[in-house]
C-alpha atoms as a PDB file:
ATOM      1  CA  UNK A   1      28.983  -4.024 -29.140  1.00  0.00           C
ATOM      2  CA  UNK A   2      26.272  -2.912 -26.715  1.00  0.00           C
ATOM      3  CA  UNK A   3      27.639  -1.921 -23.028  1.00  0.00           C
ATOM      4  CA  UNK A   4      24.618  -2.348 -20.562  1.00  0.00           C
ATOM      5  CA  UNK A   5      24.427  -0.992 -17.046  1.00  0.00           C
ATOM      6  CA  UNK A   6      24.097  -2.690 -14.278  1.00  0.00           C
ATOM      7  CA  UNK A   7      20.481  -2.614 -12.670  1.00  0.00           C
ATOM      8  CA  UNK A   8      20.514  -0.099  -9.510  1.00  0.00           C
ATOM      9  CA  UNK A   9      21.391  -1.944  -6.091  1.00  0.00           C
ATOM     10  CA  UNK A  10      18.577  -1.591  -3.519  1.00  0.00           C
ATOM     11  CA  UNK A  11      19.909  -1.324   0.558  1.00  0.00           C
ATOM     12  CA  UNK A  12      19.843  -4.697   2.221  1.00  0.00           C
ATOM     13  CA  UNK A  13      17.637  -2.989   4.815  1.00  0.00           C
ATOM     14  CA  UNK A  14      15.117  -2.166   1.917  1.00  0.00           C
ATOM     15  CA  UNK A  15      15.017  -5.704   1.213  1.00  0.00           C
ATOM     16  CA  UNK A  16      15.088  -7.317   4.774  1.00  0.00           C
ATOM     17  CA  UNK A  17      11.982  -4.758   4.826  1.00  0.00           C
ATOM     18  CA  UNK A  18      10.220  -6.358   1.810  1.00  0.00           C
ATOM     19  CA  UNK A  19      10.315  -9.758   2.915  1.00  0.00           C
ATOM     20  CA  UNK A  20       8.969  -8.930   6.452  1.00  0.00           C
ATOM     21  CA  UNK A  21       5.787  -7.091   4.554  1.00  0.00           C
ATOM     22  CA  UNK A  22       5.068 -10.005   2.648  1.00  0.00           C
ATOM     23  CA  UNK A  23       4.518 -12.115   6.121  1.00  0.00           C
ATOM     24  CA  UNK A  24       3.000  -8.889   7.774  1.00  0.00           C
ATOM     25  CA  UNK A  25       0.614  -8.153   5.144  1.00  0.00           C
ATOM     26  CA  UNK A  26      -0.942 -11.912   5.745  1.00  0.00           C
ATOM     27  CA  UNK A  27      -1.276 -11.017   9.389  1.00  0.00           C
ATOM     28  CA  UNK A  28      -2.633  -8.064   8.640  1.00  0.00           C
ATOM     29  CA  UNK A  29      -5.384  -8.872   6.210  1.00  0.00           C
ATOM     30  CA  UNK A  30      -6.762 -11.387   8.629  1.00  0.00           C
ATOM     31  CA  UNK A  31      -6.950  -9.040  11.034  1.00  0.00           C
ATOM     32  CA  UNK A  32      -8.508  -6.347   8.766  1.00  0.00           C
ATOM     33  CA  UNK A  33     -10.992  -8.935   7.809  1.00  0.00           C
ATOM     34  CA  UNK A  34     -11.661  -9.779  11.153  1.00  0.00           C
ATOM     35  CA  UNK A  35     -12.425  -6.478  11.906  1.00  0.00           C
ATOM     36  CA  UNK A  36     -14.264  -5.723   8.461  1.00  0.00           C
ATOM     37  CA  UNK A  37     -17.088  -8.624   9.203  1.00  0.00           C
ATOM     38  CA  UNK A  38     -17.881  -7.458  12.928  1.00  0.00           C
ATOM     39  CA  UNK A  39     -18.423  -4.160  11.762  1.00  0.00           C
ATOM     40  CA  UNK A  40     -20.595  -5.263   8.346  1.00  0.00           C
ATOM     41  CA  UNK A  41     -21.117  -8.926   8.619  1.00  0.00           C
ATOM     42  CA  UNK A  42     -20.724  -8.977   4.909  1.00  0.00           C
ATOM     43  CA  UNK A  43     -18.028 -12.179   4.239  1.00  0.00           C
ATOM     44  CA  UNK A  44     -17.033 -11.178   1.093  1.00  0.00           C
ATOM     45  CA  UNK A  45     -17.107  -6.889   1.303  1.00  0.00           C
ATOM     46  CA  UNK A  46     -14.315  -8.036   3.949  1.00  0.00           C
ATOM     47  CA  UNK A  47     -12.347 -10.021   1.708  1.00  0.00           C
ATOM     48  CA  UNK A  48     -12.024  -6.841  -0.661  1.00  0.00           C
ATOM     49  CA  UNK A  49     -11.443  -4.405   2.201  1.00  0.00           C
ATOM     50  CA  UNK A  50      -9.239  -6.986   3.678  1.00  0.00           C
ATOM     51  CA  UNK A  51      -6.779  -7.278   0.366  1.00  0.00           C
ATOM     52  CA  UNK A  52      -7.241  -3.726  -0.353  1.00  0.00           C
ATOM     53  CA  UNK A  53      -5.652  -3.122   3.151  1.00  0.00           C
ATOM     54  CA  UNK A  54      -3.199  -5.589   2.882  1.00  0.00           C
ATOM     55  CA  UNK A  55      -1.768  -4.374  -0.057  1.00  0.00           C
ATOM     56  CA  UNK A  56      -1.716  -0.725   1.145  1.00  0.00           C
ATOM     57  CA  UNK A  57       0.077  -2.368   4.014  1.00  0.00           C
ATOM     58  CA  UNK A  58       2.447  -4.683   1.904  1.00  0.00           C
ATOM     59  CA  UNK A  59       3.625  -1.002  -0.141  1.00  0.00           C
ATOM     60  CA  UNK A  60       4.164   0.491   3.243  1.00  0.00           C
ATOM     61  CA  UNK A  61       6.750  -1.288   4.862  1.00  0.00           C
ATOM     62  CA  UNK A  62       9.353  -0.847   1.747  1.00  0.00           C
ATOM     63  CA  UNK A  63       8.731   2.120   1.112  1.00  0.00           C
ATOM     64  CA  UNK A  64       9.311   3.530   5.023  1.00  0.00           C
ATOM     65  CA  UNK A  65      12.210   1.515   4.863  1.00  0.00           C
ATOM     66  CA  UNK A  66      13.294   2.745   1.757  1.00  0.00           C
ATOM     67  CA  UNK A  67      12.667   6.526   2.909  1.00  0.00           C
ATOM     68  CA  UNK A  68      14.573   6.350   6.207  1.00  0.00           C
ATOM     69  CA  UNK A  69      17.856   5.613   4.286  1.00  0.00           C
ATOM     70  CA  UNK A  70      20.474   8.227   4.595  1.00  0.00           C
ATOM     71  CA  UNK A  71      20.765   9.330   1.250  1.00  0.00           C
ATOM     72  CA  UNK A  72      18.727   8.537  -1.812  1.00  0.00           C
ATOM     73  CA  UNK A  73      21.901   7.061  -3.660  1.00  0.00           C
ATOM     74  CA  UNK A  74      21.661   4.283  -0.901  1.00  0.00           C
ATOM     75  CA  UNK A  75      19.953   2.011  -2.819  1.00  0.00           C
ATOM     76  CA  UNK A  76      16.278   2.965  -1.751  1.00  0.00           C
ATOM     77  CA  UNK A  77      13.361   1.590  -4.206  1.00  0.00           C
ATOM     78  CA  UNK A  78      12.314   4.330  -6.440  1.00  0.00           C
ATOM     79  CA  UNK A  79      15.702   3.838  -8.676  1.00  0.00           C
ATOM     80  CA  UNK A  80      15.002  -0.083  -9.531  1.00  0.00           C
ATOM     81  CA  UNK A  81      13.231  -0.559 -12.805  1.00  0.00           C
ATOM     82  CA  UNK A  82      11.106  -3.215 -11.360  1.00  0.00           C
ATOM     83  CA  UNK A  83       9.485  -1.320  -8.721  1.00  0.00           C
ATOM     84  CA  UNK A  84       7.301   0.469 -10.942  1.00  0.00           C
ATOM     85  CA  UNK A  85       7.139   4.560 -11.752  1.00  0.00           C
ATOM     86  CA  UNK A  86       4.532   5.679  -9.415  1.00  0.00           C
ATOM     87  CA  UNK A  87       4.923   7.312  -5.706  1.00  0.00           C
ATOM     88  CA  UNK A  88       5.252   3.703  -3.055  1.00  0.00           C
ATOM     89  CA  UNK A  89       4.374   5.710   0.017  1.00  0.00           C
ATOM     90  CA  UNK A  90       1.308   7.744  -1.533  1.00  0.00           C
ATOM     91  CA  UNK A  91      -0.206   4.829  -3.385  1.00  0.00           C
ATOM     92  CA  UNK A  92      -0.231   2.732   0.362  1.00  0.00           C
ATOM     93  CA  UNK A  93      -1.520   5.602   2.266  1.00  0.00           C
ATOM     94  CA  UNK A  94      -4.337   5.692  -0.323  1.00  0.00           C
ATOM     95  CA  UNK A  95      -4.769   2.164  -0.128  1.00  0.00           C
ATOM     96  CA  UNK A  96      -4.932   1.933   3.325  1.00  0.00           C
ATOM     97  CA  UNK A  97      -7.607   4.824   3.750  1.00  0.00           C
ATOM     98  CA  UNK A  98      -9.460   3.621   0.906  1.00  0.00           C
ATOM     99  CA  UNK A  99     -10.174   0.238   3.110  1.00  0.00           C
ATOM    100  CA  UNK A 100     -11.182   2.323   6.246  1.00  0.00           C
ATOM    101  CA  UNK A 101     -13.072   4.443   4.235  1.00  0.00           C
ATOM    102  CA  UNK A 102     -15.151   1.201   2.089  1.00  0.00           C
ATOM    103  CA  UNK A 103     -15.838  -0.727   5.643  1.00  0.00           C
ATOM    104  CA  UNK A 104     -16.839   2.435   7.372  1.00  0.00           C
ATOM    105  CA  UNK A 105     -19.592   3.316   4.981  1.00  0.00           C
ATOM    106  CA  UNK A 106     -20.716  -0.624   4.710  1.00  0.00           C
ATOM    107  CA  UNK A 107     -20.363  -0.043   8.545  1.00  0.00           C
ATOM    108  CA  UNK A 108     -22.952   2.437   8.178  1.00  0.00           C
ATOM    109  CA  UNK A 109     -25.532   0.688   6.365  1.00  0.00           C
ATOM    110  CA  UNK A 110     -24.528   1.744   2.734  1.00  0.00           C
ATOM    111  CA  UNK A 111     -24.729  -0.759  -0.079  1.00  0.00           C
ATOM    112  CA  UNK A 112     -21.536  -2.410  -1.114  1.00  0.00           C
ATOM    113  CA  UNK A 113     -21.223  -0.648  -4.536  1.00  0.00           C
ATOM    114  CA  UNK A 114     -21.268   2.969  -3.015  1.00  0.00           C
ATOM    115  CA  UNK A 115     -18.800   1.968  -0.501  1.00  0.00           C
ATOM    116  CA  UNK A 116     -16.607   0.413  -3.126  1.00  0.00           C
ATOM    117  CA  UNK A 117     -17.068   3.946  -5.430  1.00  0.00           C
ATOM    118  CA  UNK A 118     -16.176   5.662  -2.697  1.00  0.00           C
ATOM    119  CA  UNK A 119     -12.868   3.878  -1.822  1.00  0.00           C
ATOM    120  CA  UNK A 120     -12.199   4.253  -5.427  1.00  0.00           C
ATOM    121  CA  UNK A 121     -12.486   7.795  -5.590  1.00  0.00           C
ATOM    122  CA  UNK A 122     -10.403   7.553  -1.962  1.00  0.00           C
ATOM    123  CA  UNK A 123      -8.161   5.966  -3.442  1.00  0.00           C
ATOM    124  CA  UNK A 124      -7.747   8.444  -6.567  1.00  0.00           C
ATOM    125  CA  UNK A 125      -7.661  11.600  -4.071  1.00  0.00           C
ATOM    126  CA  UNK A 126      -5.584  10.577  -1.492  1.00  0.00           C
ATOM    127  CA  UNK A 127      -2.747   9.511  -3.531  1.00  0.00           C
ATOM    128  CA  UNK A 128      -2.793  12.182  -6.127  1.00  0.00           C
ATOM    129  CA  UNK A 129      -3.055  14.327  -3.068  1.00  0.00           C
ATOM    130  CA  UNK A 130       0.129  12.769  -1.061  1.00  0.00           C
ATOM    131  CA  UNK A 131       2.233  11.985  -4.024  1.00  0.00           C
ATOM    132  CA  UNK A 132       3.935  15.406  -4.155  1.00  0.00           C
ATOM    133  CA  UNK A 133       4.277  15.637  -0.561  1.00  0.00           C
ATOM    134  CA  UNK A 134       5.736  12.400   0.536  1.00  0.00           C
ATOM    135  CA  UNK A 135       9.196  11.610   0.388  1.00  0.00           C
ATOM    136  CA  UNK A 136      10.480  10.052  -2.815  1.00  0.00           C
ATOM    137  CA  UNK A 137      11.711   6.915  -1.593  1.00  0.00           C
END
């Protein structure tokens, strides 16, 4: 006879947080995207930067809610087996700088695919550069 454990409980404040992203994140990729074409006027370059942001954005809210929790054994996201084994807060910082970084560069006249490099590598530095810092939430 197998005895299974019961799947970590996350804090209701965790995920009253998560559903609030999800209708945030909308708002907020329209209004990244918004943003994104008067700067490059490129319709789709603002769709990526706009998603990229969003997403960034979406990680954010969870895992700040997740973080401000008393103690860690509060139910915060990084125990939950669904949530994934990487650092929440580092991978939506990176996210969200990566956008910034893509739409400034198109901003500046740069071709698309150098802009989109760059946010990659953005994305690659920033979060292995914030993921030992940052609070495991």
């Amino acid at each position: 006879m197998a005895v299974y454990m019961s799947e970590p409980q996350i804090h209701e404040s965790v995920i009253k947080a998560d559903r609030w992203a999800k209708v945030l994140a909308l708002f907020f990729a329209m209004g990244f995207y918004l943003l994104s074409l008067e700067l490059t006027n490129e319709m789709v370059f603002s769709m990526v930067t706009a998603a990229t942001a969003a997403i960034g954005f979406r990680y954010y809210i969870p895992y700040h809610a997740s973080a401000a929790l008393d103690s860690p054994d509060q139910g915060g996201i990084h125990d939950h087996p669904a949530t994934g084994d990487y650092h929440h807060g580092a991978i939506a910082i990176a996210l969200l700088v990566s956008a910034v970084v893509m739409t400034g560069m198109k901003a500046l006249e740069f071709h698309s695919w150098p802009a989109f490099i760059a946010g990659a590598l953005c994305i690659a530095a920033v979060y292995w550069g914030l993921k030992d810092y940052l609070p495991e939430a």
